[in-house]
Protein backbone atom coordinates (compact mmCIF):
# COMPACT_ATOMS: atom_id res chain seq x y z
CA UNK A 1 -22.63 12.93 -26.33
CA UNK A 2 -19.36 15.03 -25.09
CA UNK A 3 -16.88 14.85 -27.30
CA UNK A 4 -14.32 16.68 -24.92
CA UNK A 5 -13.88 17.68 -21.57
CA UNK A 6 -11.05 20.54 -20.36
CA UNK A 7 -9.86 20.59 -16.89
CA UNK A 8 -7.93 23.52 -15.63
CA UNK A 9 -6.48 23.93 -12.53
CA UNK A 10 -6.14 27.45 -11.73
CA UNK A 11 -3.43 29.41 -9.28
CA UNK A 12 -3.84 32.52 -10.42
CA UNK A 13 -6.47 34.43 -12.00
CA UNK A 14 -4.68 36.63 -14.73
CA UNK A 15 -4.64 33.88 -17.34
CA UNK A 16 -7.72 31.92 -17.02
CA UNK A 17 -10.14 34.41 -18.64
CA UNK A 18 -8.33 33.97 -22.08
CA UNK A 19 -7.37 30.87 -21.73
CA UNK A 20 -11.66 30.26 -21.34
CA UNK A 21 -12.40 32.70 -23.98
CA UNK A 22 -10.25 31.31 -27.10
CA UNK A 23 -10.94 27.87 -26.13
CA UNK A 24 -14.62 28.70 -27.25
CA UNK A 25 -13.44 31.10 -29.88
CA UNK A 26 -11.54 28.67 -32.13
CA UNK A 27 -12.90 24.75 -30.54
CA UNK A 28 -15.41 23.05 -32.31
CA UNK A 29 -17.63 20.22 -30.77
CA UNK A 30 -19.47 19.67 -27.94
CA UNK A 31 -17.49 20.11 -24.93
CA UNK A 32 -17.42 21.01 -21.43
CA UNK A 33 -15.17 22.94 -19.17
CA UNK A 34 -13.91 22.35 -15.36
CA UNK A 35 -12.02 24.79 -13.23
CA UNK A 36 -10.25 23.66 -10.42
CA UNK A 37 -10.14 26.84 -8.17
CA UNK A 38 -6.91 26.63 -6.41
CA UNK A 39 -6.55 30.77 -6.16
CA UNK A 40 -5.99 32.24 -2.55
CA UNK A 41 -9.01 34.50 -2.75
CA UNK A 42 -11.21 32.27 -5.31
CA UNK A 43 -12.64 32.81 -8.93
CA UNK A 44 -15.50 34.76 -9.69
CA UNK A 45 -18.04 32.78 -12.21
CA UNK A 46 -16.34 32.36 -15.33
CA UNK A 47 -18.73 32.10 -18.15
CA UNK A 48 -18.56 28.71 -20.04
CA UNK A 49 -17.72 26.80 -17.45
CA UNK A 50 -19.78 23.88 -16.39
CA UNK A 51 -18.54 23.14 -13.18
CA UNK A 52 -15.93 24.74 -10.83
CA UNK A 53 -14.43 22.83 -7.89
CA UNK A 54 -13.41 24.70 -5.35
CA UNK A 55 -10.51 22.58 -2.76
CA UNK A 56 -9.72 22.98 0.69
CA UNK A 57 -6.26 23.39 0.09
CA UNK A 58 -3.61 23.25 -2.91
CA UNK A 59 -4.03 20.03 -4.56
CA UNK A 60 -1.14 20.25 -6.84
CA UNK A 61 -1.29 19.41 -10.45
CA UNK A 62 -1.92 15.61 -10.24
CA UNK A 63 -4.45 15.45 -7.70
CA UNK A 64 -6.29 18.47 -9.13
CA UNK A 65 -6.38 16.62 -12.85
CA UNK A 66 -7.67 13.59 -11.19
CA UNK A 67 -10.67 15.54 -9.44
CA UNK A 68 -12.09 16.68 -12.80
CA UNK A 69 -11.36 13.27 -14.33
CA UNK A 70 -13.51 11.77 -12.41
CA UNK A 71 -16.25 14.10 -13.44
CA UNK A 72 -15.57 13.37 -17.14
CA UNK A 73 -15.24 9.94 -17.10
CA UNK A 74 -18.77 9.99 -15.61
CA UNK A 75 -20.07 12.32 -18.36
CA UNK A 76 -18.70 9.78 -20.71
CA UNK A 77 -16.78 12.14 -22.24
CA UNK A 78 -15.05 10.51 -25.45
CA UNK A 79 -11.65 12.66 -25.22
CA UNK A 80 -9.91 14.47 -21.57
CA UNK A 81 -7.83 17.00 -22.02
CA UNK A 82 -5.45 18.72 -18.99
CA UNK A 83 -5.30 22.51 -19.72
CA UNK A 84 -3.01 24.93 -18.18
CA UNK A 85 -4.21 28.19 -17.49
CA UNK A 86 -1.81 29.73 -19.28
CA UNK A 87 -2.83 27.99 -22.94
CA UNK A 88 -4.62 30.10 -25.64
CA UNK A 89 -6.24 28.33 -28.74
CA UNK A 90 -4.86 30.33 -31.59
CA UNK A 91 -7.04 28.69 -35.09
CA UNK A 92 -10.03 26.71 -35.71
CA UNK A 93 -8.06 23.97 -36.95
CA UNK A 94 -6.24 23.09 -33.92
CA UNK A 95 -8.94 20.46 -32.85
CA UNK A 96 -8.54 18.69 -36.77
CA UNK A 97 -4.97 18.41 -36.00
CA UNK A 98 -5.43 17.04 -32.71
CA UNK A 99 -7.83 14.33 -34.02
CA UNK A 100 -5.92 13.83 -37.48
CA UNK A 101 -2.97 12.61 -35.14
CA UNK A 102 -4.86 10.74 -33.03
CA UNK A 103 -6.16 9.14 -36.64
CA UNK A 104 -3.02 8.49 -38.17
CA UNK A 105 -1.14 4.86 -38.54
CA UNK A 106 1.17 3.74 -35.61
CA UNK A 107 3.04 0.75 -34.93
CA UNK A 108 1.19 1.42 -31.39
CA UNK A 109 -2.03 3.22 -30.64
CA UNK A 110 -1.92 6.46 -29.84
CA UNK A 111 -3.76 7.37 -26.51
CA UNK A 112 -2.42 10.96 -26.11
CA UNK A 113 -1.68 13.79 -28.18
CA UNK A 114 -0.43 17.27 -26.91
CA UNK A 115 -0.64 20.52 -29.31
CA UNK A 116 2.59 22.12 -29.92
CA UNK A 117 3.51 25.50 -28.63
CA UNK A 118 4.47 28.85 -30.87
CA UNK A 119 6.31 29.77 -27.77
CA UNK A 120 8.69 26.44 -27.37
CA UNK A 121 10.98 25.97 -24.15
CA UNK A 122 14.57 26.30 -25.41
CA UNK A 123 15.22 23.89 -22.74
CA UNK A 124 14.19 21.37 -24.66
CA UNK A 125 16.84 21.94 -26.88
CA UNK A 126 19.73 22.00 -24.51
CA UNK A 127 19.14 25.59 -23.33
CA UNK A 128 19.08 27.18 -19.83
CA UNK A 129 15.07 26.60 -18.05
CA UNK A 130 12.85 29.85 -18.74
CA UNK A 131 14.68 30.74 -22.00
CA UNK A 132 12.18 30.72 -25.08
CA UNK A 133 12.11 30.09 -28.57
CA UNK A 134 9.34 31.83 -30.15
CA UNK A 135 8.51 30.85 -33.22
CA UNK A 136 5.78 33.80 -34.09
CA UNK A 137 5.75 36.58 -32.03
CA UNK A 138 2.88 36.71 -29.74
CA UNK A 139 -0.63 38.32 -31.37
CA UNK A 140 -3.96 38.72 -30.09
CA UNK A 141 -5.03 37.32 -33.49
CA UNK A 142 -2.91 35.01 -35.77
CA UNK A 143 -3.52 34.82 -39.27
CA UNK A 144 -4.83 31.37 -41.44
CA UNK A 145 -1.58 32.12 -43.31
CA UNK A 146 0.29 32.30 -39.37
CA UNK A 147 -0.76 29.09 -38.78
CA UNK A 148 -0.43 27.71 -42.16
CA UNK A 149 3.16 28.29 -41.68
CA UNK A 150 3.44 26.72 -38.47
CA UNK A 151 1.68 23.65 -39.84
CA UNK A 152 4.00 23.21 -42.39
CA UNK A 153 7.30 23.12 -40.36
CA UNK A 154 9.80 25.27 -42.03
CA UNK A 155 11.40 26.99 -39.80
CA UNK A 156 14.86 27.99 -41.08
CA UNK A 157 13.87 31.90 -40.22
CA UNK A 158 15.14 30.89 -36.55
CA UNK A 159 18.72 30.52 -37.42
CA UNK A 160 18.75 34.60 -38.09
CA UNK A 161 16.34 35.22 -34.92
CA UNK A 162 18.27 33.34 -32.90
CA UNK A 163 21.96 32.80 -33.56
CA UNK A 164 23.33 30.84 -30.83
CA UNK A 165 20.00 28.36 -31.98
CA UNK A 166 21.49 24.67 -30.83
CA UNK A 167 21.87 21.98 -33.79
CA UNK A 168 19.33 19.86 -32.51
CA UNK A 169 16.77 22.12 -32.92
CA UNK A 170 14.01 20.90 -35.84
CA UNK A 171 14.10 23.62 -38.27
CA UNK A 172 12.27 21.28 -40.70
CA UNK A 173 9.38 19.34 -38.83
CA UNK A 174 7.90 17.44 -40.73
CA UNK A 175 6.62 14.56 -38.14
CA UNK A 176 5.49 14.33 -35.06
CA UNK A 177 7.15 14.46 -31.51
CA UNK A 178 7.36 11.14 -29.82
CA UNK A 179 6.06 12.64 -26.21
CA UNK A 180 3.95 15.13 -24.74
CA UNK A 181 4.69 17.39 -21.71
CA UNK A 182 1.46 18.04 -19.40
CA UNK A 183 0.28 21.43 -20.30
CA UNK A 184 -1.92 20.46 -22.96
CA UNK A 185 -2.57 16.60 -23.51
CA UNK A 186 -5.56 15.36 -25.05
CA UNK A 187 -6.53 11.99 -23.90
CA UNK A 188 -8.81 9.16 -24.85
CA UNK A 189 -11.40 7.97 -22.64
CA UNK A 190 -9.78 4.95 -22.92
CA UNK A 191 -6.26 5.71 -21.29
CA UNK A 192 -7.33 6.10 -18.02
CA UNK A 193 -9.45 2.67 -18.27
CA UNK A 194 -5.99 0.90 -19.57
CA UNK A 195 -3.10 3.42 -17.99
CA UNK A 196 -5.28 4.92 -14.72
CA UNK A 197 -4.74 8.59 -13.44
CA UNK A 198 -2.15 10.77 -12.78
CA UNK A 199 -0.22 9.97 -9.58
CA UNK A 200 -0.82 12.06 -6.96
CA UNK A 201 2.33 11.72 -4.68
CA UNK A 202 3.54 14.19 -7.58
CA UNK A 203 3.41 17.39 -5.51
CA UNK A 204 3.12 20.06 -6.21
CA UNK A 205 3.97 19.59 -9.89
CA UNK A 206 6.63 18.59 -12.14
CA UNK A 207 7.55 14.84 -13.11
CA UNK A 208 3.88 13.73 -13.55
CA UNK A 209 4.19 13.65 -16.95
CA UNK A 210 7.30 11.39 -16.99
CA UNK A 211 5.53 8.95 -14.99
CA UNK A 212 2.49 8.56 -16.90
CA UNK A 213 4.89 8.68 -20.42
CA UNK A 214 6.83 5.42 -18.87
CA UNK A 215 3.60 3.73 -18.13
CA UNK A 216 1.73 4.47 -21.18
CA UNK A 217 4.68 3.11 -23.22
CA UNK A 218 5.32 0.27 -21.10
CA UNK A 219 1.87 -1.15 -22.30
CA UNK A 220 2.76 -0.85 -25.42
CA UNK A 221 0.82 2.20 -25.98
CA UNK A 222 2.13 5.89 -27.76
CA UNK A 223 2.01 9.68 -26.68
CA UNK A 224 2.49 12.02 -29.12
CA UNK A 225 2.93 15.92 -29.62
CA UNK A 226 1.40 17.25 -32.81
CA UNK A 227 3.03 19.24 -35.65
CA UNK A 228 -0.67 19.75 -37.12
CA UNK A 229 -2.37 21.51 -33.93
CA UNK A 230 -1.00 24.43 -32.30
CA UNK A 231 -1.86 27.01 -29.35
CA UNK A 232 0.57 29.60 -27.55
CA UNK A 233 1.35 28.43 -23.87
CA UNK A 234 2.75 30.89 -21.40
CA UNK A 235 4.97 28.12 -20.52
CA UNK A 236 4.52 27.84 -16.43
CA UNK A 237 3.47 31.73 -15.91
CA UNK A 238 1.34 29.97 -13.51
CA UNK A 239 3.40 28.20 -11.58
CA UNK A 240 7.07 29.38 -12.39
CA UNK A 241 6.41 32.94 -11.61
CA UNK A 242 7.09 32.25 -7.30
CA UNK A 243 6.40 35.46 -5.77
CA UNK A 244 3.02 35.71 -7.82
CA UNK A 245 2.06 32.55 -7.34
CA UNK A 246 2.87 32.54 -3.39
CA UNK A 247 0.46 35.95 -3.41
CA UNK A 248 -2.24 34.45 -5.95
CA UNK A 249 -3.07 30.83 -4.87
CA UNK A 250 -3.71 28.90 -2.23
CA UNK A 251 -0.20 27.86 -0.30
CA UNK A 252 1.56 24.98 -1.37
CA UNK A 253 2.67 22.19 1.36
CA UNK A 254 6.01 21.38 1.93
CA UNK A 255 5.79 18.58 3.68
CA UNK A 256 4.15 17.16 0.72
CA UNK A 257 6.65 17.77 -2.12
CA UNK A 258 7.64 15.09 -3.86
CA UNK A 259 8.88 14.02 -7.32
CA UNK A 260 11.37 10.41 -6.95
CA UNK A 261 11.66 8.89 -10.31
CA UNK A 262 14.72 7.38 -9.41
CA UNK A 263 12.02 5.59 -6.44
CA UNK A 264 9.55 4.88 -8.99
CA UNK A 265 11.43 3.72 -11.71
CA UNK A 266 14.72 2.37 -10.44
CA UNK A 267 17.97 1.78 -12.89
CA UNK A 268 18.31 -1.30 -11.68
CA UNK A 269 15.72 -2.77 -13.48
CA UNK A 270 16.37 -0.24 -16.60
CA UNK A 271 19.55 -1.06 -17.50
CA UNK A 272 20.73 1.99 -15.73
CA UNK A 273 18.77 3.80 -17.36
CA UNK A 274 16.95 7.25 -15.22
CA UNK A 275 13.51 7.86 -16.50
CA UNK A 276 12.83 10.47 -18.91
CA UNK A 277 9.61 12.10 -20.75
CA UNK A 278 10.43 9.78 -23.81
CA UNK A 279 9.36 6.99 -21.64
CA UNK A 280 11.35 4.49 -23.42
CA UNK A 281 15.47 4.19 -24.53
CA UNK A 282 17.42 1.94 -26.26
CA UNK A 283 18.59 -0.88 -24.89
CA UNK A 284 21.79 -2.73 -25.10
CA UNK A 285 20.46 -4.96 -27.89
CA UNK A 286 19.48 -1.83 -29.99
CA UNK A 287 16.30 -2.45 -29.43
CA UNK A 288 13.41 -0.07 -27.91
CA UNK A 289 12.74 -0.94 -24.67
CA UNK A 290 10.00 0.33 -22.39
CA UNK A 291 10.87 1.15 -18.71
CA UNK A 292 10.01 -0.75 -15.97
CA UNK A 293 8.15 0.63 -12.89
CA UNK A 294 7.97 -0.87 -9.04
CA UNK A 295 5.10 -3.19 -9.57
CA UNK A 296 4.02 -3.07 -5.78
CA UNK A 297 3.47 1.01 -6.42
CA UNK A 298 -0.39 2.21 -6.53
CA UNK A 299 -1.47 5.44 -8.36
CA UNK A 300 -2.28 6.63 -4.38
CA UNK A 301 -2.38 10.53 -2.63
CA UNK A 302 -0.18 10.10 0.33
């Protein structure tokens, strides 16, 4: 039986080495790996991985998630998990913590759970885009007691690293975050038999995640991100980083791009509400309310 199967697209092919090589290192199981080759020149063989798919053209994130999830839902694979290239596993434990959230008591079951990231987006916190907290500096190796530390949530050392640190930040997290973002998520077999694939009008990235928060929660079902796993993500070196990324991978299509929420998920019949990664917001009752999509709108490529 596989317990797990990764799928990584790939743009460029600085990253994807390590991001191969510590998954191994520090992931238990039984688990296969699939490369999406989306690099101008194409991958040489990468050991460890099962099966590479190499496109005619840049798929975009989506599209090129869908690809190998149709491979692993074929394998039977019990859990699918969407891997940036830019993700290294940093402890043995991070797989425990991914399956100790999945485990734990919710009003709602849990279909996906993301790792949290050392290296977390300040923008999350009301900061500018490709500003960073980091939380650890960057090793090659992190110690038991590294990620002990991490695990258990204090993080009150930031307000000295970083001064100008927003309020909102957690310095003491002690739960878990209600949402994932897409470089990491860990999915049940089951979420794609209940909540379907990623949508592939999403070109070339960005937004996807949004989406397939507001439908997951509008069944009723919960996304989480995980204070007991953790890995170090580049955050978007992949993608972000333009003038490599135009030199590295295979072009992108303009004619394609496309990311309407707004379309999608109109405020109309959200109580003005605009779609976020939450996926849900409170409504004028005080109440939770899940968001409510165009019902005529198919998970489709256009």
């Amino acid at each position: 039986m596989i317990e797990n199967t990764f799928i990584i697209p790939v743009l460029r092919n600085d990253f994807v080495n390590k991001c191969i090589e510590t998954l191994y290192k520090y992931t238990p199981g039984n688990f296969r790996v699939i490369v999406i080759d989306q690099t101008k020149d194409g991958l040489p063989d990468i050991k460890g991985v099962h099966l590479k798919l190499r496109p005619h053209r840049n798929l975009g994130f989506a599209k090129a998630c869908n690809e190998g999830i149709l491979h692993a839902l074929h394998w039977k694979s019990e859990y699918i998990t969407c891997w940036n290239d830019d993700v290294e596993c940093i402890h043995k434990s991070w797989w425990k913590g991914i399956l100790d959230t999945f485990n734990m008591k919710s009003g709602n079951e849990i279909l996906a759970v993301n790792p949290e990231s050392v290296r977390t987006p300040l923008w999350g916190y009301g900061r500018p885009p490709n500003e960073y907290i980091e939380i650890l500096d960057y090793k090659e190796n992190f110690t038991d007691e590294d990620y002990q530390f991490l695990v258990n949530g204090d993080f009150s050392h930031l307000k000295e690293k970083y001064p100008d640190l927003p309020k909102t930040f957690p310095l003491n997290y002690t739960g878990v975050c209600d949402g994932i973002a897409a470089w990491g998520p860990v999915f049940k077999r089951k979420h794609f038999e209940v909540i379907g694939l990623w949508d592939e009008r999403f070109y070339p990235g960005a937004a996807e995640d949004y989406d397939m928060m507001g439908r997951m929660y509008s069944k009723k079902y919960r996304a989480v991100s995980a204070r007991k796993s953790w890995c170090w993500h580049w955050w978007g070196k992949s993608k972000d980083e333009q003038k490599i990324a135009q030199q590295t991978s295979m072009p992108i299509q303009p004619e394609r791009h496309w990311a309407d929420l707004s379309y999608l998920w109109p405020k109309q019949l959200n109580e003005g509400h605009e779609l976020d990664i939450w996926g849900h917001y409170d409504g004028k009752d005080g109440t939770k309310k899940t968001f409510i999509r165009r019902p005529e709108i198919a998970t489709v490529e256009i």
